[in-house]
N, C-alpha and C. Protein backbone atom coordinates (compact mmCIF):
# COMPACT_ATOMS: atom_id res chain seq x y z
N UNK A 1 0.84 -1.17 0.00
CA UNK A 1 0.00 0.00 0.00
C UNK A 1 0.89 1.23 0.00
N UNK A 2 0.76 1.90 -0.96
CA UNK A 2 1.04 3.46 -0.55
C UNK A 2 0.60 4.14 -0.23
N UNK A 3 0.44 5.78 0.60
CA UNK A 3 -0.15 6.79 0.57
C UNK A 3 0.45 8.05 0.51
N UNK A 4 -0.20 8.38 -0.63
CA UNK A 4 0.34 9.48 -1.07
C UNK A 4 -0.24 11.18 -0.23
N UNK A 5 0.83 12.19 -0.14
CA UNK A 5 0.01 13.38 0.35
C UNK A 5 1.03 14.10 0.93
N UNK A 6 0.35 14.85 1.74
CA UNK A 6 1.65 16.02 2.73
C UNK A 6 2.00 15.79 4.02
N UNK A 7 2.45 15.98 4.94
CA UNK A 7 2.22 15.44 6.12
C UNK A 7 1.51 16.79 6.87
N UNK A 8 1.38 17.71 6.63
CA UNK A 8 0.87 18.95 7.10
C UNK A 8 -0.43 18.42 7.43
N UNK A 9 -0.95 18.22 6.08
CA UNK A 9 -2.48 17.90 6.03
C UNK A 9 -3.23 17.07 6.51
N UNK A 10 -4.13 18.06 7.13
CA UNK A 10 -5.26 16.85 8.54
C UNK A 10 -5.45 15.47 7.88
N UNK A 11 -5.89 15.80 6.76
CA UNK A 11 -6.68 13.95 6.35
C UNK A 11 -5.55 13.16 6.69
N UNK A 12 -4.55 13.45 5.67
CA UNK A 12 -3.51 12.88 5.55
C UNK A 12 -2.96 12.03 7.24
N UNK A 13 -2.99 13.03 8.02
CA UNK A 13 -2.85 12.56 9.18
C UNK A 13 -3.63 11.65 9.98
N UNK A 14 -4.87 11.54 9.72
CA UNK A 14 -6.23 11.26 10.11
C UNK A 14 -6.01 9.31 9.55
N UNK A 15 -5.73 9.76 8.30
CA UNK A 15 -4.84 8.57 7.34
C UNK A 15 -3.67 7.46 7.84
N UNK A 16 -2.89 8.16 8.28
CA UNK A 16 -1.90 7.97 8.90
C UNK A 16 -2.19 6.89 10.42
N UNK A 17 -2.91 7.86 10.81
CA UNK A 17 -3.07 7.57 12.67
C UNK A 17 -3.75 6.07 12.30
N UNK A 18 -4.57 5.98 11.28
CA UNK A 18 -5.81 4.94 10.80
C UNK A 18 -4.86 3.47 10.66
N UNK A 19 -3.82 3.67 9.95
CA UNK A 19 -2.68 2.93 9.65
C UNK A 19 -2.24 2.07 10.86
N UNK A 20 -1.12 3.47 11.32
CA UNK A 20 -0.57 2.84 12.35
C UNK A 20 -1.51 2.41 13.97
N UNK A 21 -2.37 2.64 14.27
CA UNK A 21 -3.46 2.38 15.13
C UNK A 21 -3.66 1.00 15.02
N UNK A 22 -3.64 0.31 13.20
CA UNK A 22 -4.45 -1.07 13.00
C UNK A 22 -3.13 -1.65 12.70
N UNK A 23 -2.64 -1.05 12.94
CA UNK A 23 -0.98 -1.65 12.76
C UNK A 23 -0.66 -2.51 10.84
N UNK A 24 -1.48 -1.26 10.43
CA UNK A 24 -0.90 -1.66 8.77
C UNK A 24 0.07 -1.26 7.82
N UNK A 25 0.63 -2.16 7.38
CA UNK A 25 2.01 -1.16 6.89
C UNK A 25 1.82 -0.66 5.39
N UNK A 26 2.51 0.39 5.46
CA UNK A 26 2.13 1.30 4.16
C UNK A 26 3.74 2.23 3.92
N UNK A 27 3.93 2.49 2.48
CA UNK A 27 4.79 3.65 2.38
C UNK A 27 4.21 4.36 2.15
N UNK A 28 5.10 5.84 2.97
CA UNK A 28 4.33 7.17 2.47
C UNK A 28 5.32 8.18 1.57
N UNK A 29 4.23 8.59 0.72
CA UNK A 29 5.12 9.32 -0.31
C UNK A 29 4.65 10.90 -0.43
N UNK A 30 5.34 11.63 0.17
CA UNK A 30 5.27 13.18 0.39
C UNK A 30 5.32 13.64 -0.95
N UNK A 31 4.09 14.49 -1.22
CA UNK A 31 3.76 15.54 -2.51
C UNK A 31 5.52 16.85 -2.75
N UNK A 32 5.65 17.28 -1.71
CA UNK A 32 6.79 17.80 -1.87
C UNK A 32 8.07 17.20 -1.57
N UNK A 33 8.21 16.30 -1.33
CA UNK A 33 9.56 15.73 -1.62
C UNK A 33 9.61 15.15 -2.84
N UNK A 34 8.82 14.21 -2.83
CA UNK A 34 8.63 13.22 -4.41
C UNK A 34 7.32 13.79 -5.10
N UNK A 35 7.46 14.70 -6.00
CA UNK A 35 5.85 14.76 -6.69
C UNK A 35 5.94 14.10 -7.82
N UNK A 36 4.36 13.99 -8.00
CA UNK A 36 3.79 12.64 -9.16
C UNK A 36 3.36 13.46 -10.24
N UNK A 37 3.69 12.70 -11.19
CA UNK A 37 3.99 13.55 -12.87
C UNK A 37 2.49 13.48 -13.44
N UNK A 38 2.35 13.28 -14.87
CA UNK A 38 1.17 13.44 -15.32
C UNK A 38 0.97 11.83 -15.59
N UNK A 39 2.18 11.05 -15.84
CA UNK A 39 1.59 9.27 -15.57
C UNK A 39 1.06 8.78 -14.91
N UNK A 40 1.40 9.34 -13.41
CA UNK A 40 1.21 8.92 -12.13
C UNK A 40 -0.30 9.22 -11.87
N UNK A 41 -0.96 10.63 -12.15
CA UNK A 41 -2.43 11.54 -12.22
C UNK A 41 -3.15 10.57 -12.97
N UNK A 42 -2.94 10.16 -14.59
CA UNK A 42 -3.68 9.61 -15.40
C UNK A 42 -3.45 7.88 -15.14
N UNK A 43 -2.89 7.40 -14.77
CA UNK A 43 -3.08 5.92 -13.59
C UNK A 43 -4.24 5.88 -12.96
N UNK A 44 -4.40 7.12 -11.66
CA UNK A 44 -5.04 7.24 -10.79
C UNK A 44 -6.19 7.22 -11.52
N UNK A 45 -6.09 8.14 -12.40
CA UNK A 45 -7.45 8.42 -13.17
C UNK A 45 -8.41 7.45 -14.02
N UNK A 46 -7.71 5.83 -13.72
CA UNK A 46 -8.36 4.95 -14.55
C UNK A 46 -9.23 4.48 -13.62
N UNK A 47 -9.12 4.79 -12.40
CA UNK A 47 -10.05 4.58 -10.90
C UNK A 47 -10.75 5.44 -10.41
N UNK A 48 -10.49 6.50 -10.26
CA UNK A 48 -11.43 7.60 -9.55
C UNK A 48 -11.51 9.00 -10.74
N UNK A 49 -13.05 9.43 -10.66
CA UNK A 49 -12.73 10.56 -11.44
C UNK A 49 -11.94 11.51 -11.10
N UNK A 50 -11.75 12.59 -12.36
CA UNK A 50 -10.91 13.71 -12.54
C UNK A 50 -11.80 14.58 -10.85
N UNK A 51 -12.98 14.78 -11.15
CA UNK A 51 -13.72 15.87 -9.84
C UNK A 51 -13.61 14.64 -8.58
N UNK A 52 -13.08 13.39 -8.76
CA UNK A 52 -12.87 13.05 -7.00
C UNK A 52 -11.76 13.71 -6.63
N UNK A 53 -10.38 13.56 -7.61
CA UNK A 53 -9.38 13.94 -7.54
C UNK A 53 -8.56 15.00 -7.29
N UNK A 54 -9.46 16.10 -8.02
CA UNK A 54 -9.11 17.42 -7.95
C UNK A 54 -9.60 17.80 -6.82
N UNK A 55 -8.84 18.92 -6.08
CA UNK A 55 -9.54 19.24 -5.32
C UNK A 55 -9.67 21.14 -5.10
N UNK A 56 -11.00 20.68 -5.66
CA UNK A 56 -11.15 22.44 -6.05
C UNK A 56 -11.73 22.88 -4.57
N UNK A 57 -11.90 22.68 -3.24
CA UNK A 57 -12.05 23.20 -2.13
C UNK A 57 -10.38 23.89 -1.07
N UNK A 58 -9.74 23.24 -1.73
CA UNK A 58 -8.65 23.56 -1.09
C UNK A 58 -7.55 24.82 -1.45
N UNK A 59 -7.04 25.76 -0.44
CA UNK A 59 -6.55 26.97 -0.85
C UNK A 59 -5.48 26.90 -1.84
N UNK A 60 -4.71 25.94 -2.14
CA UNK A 60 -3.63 26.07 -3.03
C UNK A 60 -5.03 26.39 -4.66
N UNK A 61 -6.00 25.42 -4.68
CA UNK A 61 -6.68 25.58 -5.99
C UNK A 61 -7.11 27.16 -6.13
N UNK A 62 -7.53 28.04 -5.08
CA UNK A 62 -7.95 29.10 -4.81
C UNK A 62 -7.26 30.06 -5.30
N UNK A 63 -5.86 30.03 -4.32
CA UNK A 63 -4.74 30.92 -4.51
C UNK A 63 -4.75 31.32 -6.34
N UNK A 64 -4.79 30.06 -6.92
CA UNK A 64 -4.25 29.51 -8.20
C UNK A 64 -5.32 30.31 -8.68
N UNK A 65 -6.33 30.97 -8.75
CA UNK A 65 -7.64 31.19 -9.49
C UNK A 65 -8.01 30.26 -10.94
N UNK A 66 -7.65 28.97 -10.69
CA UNK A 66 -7.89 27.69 -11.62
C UNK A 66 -9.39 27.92 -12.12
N UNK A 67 -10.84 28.13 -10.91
CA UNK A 67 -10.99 27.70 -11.67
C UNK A 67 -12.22 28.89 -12.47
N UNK A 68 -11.55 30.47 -12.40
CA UNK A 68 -11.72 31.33 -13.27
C UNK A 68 -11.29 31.16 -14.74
N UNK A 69 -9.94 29.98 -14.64
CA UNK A 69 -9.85 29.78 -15.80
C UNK A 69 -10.55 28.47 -16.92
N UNK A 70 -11.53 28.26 -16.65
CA UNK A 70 -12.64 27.32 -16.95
C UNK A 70 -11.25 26.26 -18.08
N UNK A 71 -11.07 25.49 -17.22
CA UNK A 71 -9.45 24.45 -17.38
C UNK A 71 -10.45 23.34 -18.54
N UNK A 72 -9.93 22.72 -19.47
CA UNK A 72 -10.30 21.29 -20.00
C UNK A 72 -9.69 20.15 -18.70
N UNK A 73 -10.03 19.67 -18.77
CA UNK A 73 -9.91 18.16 -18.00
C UNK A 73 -8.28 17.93 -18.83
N UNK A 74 -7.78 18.25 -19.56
CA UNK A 74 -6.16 18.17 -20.04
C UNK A 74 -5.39 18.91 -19.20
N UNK A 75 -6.23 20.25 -18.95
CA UNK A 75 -5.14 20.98 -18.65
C UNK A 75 -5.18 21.05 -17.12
N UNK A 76 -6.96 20.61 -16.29
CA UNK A 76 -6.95 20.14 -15.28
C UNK A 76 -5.67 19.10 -14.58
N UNK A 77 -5.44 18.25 -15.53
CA UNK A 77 -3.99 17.32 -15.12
C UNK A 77 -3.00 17.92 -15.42
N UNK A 78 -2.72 18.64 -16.13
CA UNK A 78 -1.55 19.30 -16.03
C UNK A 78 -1.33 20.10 -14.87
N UNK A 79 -2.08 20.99 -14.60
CA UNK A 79 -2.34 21.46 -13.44
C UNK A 79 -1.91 21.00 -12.04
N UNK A 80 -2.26 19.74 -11.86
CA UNK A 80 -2.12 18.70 -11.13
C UNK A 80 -0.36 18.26 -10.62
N UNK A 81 -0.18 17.96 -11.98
CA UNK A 81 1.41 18.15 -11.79
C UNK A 81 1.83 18.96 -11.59
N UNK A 82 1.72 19.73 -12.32
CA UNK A 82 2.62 20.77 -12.19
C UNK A 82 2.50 21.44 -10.29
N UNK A 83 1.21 21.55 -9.66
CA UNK A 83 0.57 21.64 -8.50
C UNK A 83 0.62 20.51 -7.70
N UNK A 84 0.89 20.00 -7.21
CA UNK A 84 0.89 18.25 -6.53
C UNK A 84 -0.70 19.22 -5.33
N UNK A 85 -0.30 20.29 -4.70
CA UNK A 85 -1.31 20.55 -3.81
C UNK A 85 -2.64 20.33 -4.01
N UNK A 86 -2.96 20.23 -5.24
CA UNK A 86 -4.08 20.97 -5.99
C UNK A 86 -4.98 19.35 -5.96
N UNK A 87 -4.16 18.18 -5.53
CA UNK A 87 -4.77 16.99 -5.56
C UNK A 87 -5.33 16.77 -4.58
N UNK A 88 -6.62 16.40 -4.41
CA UNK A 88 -6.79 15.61 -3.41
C UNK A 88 -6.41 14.77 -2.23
N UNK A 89 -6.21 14.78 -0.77
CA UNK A 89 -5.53 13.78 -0.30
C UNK A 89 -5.65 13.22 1.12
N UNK A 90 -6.14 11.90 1.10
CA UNK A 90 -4.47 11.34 0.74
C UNK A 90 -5.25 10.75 -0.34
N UNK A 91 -4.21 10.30 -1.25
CA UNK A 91 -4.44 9.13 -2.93
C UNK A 91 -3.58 7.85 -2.20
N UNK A 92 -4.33 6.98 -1.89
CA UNK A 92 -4.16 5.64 -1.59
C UNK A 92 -4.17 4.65 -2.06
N UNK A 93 -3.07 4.35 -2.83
CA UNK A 93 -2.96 3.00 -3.96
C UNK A 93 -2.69 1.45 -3.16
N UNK A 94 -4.22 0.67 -3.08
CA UNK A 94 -4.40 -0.72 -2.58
C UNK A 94 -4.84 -1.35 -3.39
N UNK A 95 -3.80 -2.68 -3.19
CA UNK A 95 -4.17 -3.76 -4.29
C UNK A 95 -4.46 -3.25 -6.07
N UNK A 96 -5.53 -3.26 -6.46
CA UNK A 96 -5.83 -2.55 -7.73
C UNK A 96 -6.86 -1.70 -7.82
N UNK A 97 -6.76 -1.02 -7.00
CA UNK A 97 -7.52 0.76 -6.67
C UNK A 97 -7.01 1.89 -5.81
N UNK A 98 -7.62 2.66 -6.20
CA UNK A 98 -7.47 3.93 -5.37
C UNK A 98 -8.12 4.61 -4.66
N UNK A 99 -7.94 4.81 -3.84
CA UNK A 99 -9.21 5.64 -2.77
C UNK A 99 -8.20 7.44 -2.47
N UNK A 100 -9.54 7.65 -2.61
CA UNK A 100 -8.80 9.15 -2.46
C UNK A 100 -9.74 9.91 -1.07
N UNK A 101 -9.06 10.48 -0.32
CA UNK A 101 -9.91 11.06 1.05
C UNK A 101 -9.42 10.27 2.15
N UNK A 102 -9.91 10.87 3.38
CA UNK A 102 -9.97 10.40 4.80
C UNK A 102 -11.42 9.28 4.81
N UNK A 103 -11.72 8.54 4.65
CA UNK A 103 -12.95 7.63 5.39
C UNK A 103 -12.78 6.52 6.21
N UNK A 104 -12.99 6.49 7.33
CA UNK A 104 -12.55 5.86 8.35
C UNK A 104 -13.70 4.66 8.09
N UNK A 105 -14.73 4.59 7.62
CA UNK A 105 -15.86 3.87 7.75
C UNK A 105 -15.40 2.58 6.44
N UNK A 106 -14.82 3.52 5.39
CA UNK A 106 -14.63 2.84 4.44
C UNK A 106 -13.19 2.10 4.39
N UNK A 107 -12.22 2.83 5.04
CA UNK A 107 -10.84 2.13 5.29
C UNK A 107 -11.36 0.83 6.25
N UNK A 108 -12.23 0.81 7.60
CA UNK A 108 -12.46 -0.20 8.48
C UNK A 108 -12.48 -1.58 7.44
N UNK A 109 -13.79 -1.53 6.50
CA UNK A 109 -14.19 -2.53 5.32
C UNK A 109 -13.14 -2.43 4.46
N UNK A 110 -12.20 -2.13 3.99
CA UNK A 110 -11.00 -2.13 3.14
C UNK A 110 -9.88 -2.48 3.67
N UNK A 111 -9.40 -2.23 5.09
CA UNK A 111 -7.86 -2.79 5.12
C UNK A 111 -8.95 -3.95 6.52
């Protein structure tokens, strides 16, 4: 399992605690140390949509005034990369899916 994200960020942490609490092992892969390219986005994207993914509530998307610029879904992923913030998180690659978010209800039935 990986999980991808920041360590700043509540979910992410929320994520984290969920892990080590049930004592499951996972690598974690920090948005700013290691960021994920546009292969890595369009992977994800064969599992969860582009609007699970993006995350247009969060201030980095804001700052960005993204989405004054009425983006195509191309340039939405570009975006993405080029922004690692701008994703959703955490992006949690298990087995052969992805879950993107904090759900404690849904991690219980999943790991």
């Amino acid at each position: 399992m990986k999980i991808y994200g920041i360590k700043t960020c509540g979910s992410v942490k929320k994520a984290l605690k969920f892990m080590n609490d049930n004592s499951i092992g996972y690598e974690f892969i920090d948005f700013k140390k290691e960021p994920v390219d546009e292969a890595k986005i369009k992977e994800w994207l064969q599992h969860v949509s582009l609007d699970i993914l993006l995350n247009t509530k969060g201030t980095k998307y804001k700052t960005l005034k993204l989405k004054e610029l009425n983006l195509s879904d191309a340039q939405k992923i570009e975006w993405m990369a080029k922004e690692n913030l701008i994703i959703k998180r955490p992006v949690i690659e298990y087995k052969n899916s992805v879950i993107v978010g904090f759900d404690e209800a849904r991690y219980k039935e999943l790991f």
